[in-house]
PDB file of N, CA and C in Angstrom:
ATOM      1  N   UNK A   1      -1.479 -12.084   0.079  1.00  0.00           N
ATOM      2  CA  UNK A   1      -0.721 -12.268   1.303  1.00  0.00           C
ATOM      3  C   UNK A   1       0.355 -13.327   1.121  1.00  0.00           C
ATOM      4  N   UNK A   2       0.007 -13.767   0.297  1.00  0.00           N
ATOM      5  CA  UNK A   2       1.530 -15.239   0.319  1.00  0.00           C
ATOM      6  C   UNK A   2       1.792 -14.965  -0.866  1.00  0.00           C
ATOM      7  N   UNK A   3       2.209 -14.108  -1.809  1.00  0.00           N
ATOM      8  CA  UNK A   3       2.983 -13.841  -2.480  1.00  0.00           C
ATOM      9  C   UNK A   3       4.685 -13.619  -2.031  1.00  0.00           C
ATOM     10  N   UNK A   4       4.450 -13.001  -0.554  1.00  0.00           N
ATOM     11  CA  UNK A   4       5.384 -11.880   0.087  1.00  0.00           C
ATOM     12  C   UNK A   4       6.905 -12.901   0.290  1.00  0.00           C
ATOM     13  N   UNK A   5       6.454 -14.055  -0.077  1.00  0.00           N
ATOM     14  CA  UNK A   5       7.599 -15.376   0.942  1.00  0.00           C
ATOM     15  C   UNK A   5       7.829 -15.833  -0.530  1.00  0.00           C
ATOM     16  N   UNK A   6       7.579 -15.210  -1.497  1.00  0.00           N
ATOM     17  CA  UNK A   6       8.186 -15.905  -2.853  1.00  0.00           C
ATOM     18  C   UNK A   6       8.800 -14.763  -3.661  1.00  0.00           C
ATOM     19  N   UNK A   7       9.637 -14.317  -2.727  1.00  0.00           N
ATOM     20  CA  UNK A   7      10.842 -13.292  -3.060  1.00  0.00           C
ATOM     21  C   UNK A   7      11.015 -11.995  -2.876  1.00  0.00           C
ATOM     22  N   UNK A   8       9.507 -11.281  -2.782  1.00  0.00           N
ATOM     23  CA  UNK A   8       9.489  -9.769  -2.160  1.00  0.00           C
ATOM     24  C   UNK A   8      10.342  -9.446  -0.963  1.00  0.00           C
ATOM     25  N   UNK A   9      10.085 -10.852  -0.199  1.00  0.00           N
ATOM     26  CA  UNK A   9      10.516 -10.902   1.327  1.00  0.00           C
ATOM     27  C   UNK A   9      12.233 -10.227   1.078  1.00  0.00           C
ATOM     28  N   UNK A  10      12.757 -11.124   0.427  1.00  0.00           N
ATOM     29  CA  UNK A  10      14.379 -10.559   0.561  1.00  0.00           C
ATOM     30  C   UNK A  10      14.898  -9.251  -0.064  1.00  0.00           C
ATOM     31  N   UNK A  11      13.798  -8.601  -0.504  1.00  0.00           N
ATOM     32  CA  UNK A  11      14.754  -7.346  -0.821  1.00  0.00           C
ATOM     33  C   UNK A  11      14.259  -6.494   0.082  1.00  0.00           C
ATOM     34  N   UNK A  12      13.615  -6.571   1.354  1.00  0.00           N
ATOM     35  CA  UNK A  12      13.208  -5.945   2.490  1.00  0.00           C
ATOM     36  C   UNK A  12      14.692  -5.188   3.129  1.00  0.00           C
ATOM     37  N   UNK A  13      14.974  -4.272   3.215  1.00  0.00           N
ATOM     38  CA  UNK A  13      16.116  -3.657   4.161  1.00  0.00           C
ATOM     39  C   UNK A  13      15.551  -2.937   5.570  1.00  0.00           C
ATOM     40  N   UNK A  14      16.051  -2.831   6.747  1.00  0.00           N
ATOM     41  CA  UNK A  14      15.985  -1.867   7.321  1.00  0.00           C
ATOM     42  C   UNK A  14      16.358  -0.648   7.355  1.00  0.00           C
ATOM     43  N   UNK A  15      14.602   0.135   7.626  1.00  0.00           N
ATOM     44  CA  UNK A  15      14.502   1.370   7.566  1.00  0.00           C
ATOM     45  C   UNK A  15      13.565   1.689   5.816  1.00  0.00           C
ATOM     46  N   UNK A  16      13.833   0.736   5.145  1.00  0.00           N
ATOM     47  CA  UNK A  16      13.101   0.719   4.109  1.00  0.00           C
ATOM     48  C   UNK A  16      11.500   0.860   4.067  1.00  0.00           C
ATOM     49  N   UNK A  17      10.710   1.879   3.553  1.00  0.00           N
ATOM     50  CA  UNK A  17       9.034   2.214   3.748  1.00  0.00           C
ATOM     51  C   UNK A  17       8.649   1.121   3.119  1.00  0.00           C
ATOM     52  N   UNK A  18       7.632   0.753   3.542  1.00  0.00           N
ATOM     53  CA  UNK A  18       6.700  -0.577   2.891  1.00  0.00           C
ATOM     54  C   UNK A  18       5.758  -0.302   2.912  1.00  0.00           C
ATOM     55  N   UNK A  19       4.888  -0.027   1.662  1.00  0.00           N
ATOM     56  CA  UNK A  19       3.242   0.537   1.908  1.00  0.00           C
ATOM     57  C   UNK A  19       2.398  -1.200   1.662  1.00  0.00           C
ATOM     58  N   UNK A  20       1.576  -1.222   2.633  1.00  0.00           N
ATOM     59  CA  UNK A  20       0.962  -2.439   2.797  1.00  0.00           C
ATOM     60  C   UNK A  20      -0.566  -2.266   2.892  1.00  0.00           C
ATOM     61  N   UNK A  21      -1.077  -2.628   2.173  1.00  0.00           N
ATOM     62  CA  UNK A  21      -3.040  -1.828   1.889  1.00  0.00           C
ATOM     63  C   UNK A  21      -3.354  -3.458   2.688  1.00  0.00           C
ATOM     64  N   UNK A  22      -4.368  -3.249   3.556  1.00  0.00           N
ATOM     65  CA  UNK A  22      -4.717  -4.023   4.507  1.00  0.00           C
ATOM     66  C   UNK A  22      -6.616  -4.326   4.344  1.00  0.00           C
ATOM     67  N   UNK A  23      -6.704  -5.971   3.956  1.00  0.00           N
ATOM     68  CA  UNK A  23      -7.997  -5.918   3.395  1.00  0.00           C
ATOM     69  C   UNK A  23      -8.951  -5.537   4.794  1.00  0.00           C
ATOM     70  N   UNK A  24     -10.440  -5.340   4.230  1.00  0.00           N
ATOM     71  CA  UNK A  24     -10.815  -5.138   5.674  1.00  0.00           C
ATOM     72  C   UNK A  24     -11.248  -6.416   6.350  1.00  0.00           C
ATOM     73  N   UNK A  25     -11.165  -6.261   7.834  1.00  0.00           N
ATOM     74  CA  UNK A  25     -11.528  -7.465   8.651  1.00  0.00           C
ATOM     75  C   UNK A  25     -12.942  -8.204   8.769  1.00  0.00           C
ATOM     76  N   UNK A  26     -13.964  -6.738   8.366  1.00  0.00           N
ATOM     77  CA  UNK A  26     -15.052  -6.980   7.980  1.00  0.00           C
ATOM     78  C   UNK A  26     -15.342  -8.143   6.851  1.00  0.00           C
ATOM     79  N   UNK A  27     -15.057  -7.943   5.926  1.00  0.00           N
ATOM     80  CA  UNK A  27     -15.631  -8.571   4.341  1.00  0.00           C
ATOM     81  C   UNK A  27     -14.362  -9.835   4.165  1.00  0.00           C
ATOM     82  N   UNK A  28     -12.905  -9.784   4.653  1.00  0.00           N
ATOM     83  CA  UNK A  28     -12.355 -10.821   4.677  1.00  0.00           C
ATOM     84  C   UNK A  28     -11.118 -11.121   5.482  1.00  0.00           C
ATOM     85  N   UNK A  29     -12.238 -11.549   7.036  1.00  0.00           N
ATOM     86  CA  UNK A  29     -11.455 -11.974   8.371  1.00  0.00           C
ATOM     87  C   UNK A  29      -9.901 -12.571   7.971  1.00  0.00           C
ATOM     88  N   UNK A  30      -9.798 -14.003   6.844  1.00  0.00           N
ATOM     89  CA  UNK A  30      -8.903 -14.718   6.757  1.00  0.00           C
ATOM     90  C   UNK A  30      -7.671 -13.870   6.378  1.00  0.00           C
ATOM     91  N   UNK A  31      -8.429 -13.295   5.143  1.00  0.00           N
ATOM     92  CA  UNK A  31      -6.938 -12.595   4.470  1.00  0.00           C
ATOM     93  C   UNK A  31      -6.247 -11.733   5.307  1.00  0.00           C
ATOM     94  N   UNK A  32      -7.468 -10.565   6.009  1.00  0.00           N
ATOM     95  CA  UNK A  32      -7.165  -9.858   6.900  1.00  0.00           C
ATOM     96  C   UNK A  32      -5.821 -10.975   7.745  1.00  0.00           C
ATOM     97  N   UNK A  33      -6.073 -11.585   8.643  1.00  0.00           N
ATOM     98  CA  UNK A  33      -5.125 -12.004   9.601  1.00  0.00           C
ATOM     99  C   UNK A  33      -4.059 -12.507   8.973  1.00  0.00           C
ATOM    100  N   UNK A  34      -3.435 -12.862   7.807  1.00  0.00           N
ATOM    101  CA  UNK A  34      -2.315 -13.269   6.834  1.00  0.00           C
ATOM    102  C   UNK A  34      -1.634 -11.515   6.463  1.00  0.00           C
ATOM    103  N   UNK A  35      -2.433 -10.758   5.938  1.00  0.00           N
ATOM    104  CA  UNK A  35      -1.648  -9.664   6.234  1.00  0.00           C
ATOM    105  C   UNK A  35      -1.001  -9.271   7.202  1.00  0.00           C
ATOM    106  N   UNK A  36      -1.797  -9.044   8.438  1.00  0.00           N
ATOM    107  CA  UNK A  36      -1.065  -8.874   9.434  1.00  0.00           C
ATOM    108  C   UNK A  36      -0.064  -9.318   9.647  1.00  0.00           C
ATOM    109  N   UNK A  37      -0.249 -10.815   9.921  1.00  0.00           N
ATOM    110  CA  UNK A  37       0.742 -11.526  10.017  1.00  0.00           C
ATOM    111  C   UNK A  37       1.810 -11.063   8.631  1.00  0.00           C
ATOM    112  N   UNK A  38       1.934 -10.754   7.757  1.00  0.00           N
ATOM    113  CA  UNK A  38       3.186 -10.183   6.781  1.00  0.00           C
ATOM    114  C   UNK A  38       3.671  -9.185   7.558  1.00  0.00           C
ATOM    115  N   UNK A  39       2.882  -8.131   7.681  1.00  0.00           N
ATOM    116  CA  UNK A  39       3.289  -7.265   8.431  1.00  0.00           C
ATOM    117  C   UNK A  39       4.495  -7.357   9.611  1.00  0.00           C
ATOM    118  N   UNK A  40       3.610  -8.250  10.287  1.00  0.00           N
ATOM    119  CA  UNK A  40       4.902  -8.879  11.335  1.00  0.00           C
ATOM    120  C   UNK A  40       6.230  -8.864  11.080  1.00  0.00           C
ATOM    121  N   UNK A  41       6.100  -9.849  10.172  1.00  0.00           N
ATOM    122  CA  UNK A  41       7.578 -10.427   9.295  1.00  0.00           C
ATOM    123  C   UNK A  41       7.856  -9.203   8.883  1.00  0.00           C
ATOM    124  N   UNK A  42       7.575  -8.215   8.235  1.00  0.00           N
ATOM    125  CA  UNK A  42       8.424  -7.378   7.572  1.00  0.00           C
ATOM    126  C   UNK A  42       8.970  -6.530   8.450  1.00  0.00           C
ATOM    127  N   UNK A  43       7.946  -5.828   9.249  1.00  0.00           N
ATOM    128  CA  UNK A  43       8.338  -5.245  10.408  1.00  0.00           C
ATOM    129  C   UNK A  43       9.847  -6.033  11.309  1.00  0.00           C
ATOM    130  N   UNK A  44       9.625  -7.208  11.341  1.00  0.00           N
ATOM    131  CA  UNK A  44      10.726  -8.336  11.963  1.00  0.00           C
ATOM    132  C   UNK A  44      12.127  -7.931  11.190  1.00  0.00           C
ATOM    133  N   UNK A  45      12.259  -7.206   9.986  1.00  0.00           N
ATOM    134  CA  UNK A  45      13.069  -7.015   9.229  1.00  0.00           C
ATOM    135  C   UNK A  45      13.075  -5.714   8.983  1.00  0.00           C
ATOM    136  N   UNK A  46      13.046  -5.366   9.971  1.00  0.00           N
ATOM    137  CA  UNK A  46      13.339  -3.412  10.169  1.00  0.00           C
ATOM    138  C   UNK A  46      12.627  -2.997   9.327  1.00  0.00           C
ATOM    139  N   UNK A  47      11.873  -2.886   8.332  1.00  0.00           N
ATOM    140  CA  UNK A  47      11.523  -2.283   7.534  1.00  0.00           C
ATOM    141  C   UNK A  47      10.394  -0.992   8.463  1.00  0.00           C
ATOM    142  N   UNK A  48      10.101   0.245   7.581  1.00  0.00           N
ATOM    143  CA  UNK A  48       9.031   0.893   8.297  1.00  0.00           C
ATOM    144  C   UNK A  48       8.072   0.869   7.590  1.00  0.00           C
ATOM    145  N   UNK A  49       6.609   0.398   8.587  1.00  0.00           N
ATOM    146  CA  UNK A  49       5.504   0.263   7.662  1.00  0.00           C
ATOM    147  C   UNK A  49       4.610   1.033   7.760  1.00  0.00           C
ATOM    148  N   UNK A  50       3.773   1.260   6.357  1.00  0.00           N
ATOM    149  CA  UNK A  50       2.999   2.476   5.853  1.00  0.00           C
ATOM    150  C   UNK A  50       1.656   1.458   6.113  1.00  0.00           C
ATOM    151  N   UNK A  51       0.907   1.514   6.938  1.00  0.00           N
ATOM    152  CA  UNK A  51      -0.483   0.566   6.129  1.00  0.00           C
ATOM    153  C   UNK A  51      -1.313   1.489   6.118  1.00  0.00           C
ATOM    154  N   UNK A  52      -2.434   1.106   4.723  1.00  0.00           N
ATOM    155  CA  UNK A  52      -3.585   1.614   4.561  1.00  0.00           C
ATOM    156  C   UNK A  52      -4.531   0.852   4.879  1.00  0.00           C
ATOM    157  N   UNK A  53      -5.784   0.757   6.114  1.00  0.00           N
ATOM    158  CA  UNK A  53      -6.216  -0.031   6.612  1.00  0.00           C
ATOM    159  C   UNK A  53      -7.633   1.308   6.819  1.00  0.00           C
ATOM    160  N   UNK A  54      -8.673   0.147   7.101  1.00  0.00           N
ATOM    161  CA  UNK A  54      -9.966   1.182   7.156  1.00  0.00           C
ATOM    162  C   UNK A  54     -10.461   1.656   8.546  1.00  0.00           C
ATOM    163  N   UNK A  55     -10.775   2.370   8.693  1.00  0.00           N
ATOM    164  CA  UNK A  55     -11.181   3.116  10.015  1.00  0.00           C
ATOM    165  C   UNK A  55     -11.941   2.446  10.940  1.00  0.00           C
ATOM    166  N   UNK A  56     -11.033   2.052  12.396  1.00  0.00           N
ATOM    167  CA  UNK A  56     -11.236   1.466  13.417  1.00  0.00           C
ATOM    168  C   UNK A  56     -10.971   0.137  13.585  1.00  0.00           C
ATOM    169  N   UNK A  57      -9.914  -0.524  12.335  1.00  0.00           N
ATOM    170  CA  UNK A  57      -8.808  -1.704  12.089  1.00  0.00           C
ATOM    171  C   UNK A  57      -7.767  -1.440  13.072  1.00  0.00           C
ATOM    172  N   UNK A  58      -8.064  -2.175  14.596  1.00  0.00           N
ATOM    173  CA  UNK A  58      -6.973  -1.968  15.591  1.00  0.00           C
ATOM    174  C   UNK A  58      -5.698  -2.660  15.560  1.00  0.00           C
ATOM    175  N   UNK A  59      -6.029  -4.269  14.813  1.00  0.00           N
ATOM    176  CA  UNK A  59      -5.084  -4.705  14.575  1.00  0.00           C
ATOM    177  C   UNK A  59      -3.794  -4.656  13.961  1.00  0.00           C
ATOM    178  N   UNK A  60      -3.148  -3.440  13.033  1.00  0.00           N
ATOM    179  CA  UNK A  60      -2.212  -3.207  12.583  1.00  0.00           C
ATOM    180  C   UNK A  60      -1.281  -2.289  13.322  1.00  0.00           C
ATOM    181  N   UNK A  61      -2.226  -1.586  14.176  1.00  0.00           N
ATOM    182  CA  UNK A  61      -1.602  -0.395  15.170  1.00  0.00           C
ATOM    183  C   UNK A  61      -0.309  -0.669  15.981  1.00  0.00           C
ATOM    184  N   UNK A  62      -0.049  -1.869  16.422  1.00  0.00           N
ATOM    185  CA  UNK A  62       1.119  -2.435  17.362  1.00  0.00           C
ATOM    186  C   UNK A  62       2.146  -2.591  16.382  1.00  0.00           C
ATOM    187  N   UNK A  63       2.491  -2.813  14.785  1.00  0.00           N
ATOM    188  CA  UNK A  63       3.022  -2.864  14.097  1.00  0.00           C
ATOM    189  C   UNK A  63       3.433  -1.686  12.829  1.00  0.00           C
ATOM    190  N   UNK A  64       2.396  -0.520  12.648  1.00  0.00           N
ATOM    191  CA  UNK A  64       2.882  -0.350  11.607  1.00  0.00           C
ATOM    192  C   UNK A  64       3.511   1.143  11.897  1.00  0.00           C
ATOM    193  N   UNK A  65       4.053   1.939  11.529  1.00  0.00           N
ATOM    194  CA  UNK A  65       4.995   3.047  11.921  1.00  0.00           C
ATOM    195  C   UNK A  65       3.464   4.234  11.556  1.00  0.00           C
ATOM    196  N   UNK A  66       2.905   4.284  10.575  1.00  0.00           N
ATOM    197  CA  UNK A  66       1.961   5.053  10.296  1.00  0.00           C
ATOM    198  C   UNK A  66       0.572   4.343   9.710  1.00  0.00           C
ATOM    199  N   UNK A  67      -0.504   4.581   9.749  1.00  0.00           N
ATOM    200  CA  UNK A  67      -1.663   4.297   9.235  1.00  0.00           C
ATOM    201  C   UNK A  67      -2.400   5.504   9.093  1.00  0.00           C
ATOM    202  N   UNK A  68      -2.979   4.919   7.154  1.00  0.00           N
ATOM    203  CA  UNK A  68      -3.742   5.814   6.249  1.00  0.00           C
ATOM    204  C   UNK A  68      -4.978   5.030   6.354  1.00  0.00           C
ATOM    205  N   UNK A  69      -5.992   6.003   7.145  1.00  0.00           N
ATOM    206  CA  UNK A  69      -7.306   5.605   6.855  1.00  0.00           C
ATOM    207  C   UNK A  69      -8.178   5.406   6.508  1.00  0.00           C
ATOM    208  N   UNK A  70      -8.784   4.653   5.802  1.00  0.00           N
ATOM    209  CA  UNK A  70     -10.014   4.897   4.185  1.00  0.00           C
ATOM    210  C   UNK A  70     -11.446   4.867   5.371  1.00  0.00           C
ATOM    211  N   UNK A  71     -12.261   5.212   4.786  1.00  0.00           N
ATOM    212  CA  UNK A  71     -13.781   5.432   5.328  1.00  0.00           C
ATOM    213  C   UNK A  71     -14.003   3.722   5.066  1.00  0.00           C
ATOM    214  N   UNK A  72     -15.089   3.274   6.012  1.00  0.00           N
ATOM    215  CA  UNK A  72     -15.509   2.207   5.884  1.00  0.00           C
ATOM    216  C   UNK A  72     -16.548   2.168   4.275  1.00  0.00           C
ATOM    217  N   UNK A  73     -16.553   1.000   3.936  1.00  0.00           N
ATOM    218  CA  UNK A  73     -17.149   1.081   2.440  1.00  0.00           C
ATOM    219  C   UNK A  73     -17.613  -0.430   2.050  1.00  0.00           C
ATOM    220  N   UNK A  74     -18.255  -0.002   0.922  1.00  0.00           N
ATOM    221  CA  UNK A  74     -19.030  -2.105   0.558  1.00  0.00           C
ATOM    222  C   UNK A  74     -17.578  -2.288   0.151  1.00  0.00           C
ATOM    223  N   UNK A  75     -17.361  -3.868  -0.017  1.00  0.00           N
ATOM    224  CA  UNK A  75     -16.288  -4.177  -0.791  1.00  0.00           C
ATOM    225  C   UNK A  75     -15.604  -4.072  -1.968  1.00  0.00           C
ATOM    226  N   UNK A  76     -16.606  -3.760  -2.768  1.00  0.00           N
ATOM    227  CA  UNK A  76     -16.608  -3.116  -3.994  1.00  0.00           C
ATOM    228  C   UNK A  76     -15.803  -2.186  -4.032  1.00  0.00           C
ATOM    229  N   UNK A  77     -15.885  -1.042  -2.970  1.00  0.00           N
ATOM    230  CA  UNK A  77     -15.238   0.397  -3.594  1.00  0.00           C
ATOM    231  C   UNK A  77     -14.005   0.366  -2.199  1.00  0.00           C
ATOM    232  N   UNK A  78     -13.802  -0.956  -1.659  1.00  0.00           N
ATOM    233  CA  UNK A  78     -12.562  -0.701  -1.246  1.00  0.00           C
ATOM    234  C   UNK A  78     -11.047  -0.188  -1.738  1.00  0.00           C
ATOM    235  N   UNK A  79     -10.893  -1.356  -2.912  1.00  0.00           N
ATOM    236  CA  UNK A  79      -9.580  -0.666  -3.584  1.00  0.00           C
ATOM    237  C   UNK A  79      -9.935   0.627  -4.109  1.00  0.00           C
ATOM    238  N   UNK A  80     -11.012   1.119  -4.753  1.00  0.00           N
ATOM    239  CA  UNK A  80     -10.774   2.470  -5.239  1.00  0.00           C
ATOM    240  C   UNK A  80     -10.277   3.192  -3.775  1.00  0.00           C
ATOM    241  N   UNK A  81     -10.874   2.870  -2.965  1.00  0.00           N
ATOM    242  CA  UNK A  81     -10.600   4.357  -2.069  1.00  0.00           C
ATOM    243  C   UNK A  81      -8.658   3.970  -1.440  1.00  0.00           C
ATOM    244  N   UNK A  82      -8.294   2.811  -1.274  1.00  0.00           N
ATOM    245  CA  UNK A  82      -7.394   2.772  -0.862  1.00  0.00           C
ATOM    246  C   UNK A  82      -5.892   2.908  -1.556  1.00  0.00           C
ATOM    247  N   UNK A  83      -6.616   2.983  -2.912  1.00  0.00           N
ATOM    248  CA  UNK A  83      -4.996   3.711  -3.921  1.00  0.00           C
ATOM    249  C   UNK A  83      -5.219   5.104  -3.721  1.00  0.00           C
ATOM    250  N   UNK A  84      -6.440   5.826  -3.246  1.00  0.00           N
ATOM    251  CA  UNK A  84      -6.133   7.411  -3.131  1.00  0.00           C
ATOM    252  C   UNK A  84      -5.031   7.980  -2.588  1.00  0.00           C
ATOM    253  N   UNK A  85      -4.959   7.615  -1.303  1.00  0.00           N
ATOM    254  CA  UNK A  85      -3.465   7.853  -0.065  1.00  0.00           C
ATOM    255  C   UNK A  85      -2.213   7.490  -0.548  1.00  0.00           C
ATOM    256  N   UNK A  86      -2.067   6.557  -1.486  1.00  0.00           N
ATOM    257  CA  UNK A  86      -1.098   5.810  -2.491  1.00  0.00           C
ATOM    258  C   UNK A  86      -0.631   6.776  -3.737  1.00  0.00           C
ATOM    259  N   UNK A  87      -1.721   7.051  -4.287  1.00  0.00           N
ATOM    260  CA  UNK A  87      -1.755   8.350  -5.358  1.00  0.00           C
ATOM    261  C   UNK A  87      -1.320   9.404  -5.022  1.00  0.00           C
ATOM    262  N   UNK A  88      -1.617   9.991  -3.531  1.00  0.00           N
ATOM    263  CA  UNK A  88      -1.328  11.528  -3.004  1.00  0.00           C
ATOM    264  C   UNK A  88      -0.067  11.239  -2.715  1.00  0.00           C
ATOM    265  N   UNK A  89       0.603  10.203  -2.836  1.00  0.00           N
ATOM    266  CA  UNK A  89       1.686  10.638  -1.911  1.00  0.00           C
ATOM    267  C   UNK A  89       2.334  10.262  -3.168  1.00  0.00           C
ATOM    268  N   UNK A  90       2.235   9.480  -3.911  1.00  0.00           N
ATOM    269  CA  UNK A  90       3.409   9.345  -5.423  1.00  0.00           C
ATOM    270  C   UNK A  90       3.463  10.444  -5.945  1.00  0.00           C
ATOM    271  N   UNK A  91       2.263  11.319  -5.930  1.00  0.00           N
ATOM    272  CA  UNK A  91       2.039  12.924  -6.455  1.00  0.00           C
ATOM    273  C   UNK A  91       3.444  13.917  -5.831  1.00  0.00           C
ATOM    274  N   UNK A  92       3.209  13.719  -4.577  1.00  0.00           N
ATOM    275  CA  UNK A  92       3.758  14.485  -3.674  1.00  0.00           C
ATOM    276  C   UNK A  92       5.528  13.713  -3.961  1.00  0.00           C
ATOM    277  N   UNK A  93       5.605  12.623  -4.216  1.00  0.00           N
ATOM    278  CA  UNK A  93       7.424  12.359  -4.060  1.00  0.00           C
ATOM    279  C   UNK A  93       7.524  12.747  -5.314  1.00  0.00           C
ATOM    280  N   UNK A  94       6.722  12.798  -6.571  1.00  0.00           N
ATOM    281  CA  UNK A  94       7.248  12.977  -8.119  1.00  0.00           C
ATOM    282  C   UNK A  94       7.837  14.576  -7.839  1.00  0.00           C
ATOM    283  N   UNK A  95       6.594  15.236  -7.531  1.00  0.00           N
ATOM    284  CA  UNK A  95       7.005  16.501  -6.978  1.00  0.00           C
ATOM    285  C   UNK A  95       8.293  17.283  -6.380  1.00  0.00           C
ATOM    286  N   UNK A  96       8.821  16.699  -5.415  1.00  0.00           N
ATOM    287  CA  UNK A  96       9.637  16.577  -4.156  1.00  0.00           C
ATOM    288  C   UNK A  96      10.541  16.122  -5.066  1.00  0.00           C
ATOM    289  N   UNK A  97      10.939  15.415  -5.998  1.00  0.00           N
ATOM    290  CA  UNK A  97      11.528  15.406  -6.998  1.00  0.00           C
ATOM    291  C   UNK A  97      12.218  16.086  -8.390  1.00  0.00           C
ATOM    292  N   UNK A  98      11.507  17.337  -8.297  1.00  0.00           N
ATOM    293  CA  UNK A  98      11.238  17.649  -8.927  1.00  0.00           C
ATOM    294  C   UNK A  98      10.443  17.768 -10.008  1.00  0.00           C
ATOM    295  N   UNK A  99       9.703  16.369 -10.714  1.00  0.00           N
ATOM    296  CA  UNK A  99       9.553  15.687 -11.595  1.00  0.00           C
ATOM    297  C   UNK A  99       8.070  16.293 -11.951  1.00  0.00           C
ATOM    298  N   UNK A 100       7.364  16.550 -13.287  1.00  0.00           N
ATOM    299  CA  UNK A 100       6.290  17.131 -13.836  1.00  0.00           C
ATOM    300  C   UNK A 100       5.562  15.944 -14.098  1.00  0.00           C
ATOM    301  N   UNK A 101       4.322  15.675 -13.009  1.00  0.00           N
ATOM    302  CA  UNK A 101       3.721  14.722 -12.788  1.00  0.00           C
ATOM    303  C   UNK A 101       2.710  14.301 -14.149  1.00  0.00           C
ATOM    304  N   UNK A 102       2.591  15.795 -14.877  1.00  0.00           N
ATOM    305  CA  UNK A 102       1.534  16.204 -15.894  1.00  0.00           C
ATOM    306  C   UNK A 102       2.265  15.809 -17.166  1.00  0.00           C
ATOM    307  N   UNK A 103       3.794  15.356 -17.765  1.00  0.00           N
ATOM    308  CA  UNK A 103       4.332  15.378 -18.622  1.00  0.00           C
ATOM    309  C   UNK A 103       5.498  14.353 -18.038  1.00  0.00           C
ATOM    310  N   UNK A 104       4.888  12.663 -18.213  1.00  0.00           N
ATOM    311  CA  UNK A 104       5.977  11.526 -17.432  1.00  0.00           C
ATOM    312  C   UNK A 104       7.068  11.503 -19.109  1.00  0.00           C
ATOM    313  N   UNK A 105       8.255  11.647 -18.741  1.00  0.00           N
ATOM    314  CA  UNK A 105       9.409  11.192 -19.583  1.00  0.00           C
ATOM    315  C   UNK A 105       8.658  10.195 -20.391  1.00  0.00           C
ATOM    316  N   UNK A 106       9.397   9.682 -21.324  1.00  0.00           N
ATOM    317  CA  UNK A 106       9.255   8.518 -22.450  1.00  0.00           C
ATOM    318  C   UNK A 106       7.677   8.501 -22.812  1.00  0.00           C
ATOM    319  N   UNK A 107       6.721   8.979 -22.365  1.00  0.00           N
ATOM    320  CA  UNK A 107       5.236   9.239 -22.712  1.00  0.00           C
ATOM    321  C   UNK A 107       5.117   9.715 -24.496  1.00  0.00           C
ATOM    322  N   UNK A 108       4.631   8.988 -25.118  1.00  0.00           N
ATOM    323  CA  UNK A 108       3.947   9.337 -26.272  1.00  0.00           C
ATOM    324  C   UNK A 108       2.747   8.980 -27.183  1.00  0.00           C
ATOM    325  N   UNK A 109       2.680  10.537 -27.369  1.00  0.00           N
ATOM    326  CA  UNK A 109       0.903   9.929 -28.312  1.00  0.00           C
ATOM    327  C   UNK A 109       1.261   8.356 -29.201  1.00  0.00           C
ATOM    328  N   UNK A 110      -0.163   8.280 -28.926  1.00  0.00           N
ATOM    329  CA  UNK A 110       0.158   6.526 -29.856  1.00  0.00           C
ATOM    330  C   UNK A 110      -1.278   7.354 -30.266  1.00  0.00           C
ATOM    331  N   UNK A 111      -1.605   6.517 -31.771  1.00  0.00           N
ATOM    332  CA  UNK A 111      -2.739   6.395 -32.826  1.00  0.00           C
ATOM    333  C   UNK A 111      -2.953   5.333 -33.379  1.00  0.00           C
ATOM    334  N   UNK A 112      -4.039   4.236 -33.321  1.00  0.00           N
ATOM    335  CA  UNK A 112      -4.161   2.822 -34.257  1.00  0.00           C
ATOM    336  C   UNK A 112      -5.274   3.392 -34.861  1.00  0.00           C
ATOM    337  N   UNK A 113      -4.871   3.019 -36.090  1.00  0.00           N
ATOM    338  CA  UNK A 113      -6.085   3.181 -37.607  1.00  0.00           C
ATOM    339  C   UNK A 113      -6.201   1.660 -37.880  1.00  0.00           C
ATOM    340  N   UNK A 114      -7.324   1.144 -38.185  1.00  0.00           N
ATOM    341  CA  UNK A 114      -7.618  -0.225 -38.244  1.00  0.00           C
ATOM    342  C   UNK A 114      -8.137  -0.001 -40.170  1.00  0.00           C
TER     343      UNK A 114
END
C-alpha cells in the first residue's frame, strides 16, 4: 500500500484502468484500510478502478468502477485465487490483440548442462 506515493502515483491519467487486488479485511484489517484509502487517491485522479476484492468486501464499492470477486479463503490461497481474474483477462487482451498467447515473441528454449 505505500509503495503507490513513491512514483506509481504520477503516471496515473484519467480514464486510465487500474487493477488494484484488495487484501482481505478479514486476515489484514490495517492493510485492508491503506488500500482503500489508495484507491481513493487514484480514483481522485480519474483513473478507472478494477478491484479484486473477496466476496462481501463492501468497502471498495463507493470507489471502484468494477469489482472481481474471489471466494472467501485461508490466507494462504488468497493470492493464488486473486491473479485468476488478472490472468483471464491478460488472456483475453493478448487475444483481442491478436497476439498467440501459446507462442510469446522473443521466447526461447534455454538448456544448462552442468
Amino acid at each position: 500500500a505505500g509503495e503507490l506515493k513513491h512514483g506509481p502515483i504520477a503516471l496515473i491519467e484519467p480514464g486510465q484502468p487500474v487493477f488494484v487486488i484488495v487484501p482481505s479485511p478479514r486476515h489484514s484489517p490495517l492493510l485492508h484500510s491503506k488500500v482503500v484509502s489508495n484507491i481513493q487517491e487514484i480514483r481522485a485522479r480519474g483513473a478507472r478502478i478494477i478491484a479484486v476484492a473477496e466476496e462481501g468486501d463492501a468497502a471498495v464499492l463507493p470507489y471502484a468502477d468494477e469489482v472481481l470477486r474471489i471466494p472467501l479463503a485461508d490466507p494462504l490461497f488468497e493470492p493464488l485465487l486473486a491473479v485468476v481474474p488478472l490472468h483471464i483477462f491478460a488472456m483475453g487482451l493478448a487475444t483481442a490483440k491478436g497476439l498467440d498467447v501459446d507462442q510469446p515473441r522473443n521466447l526461447a528454449k534455454s538448456v544448462t548442462v552442468e
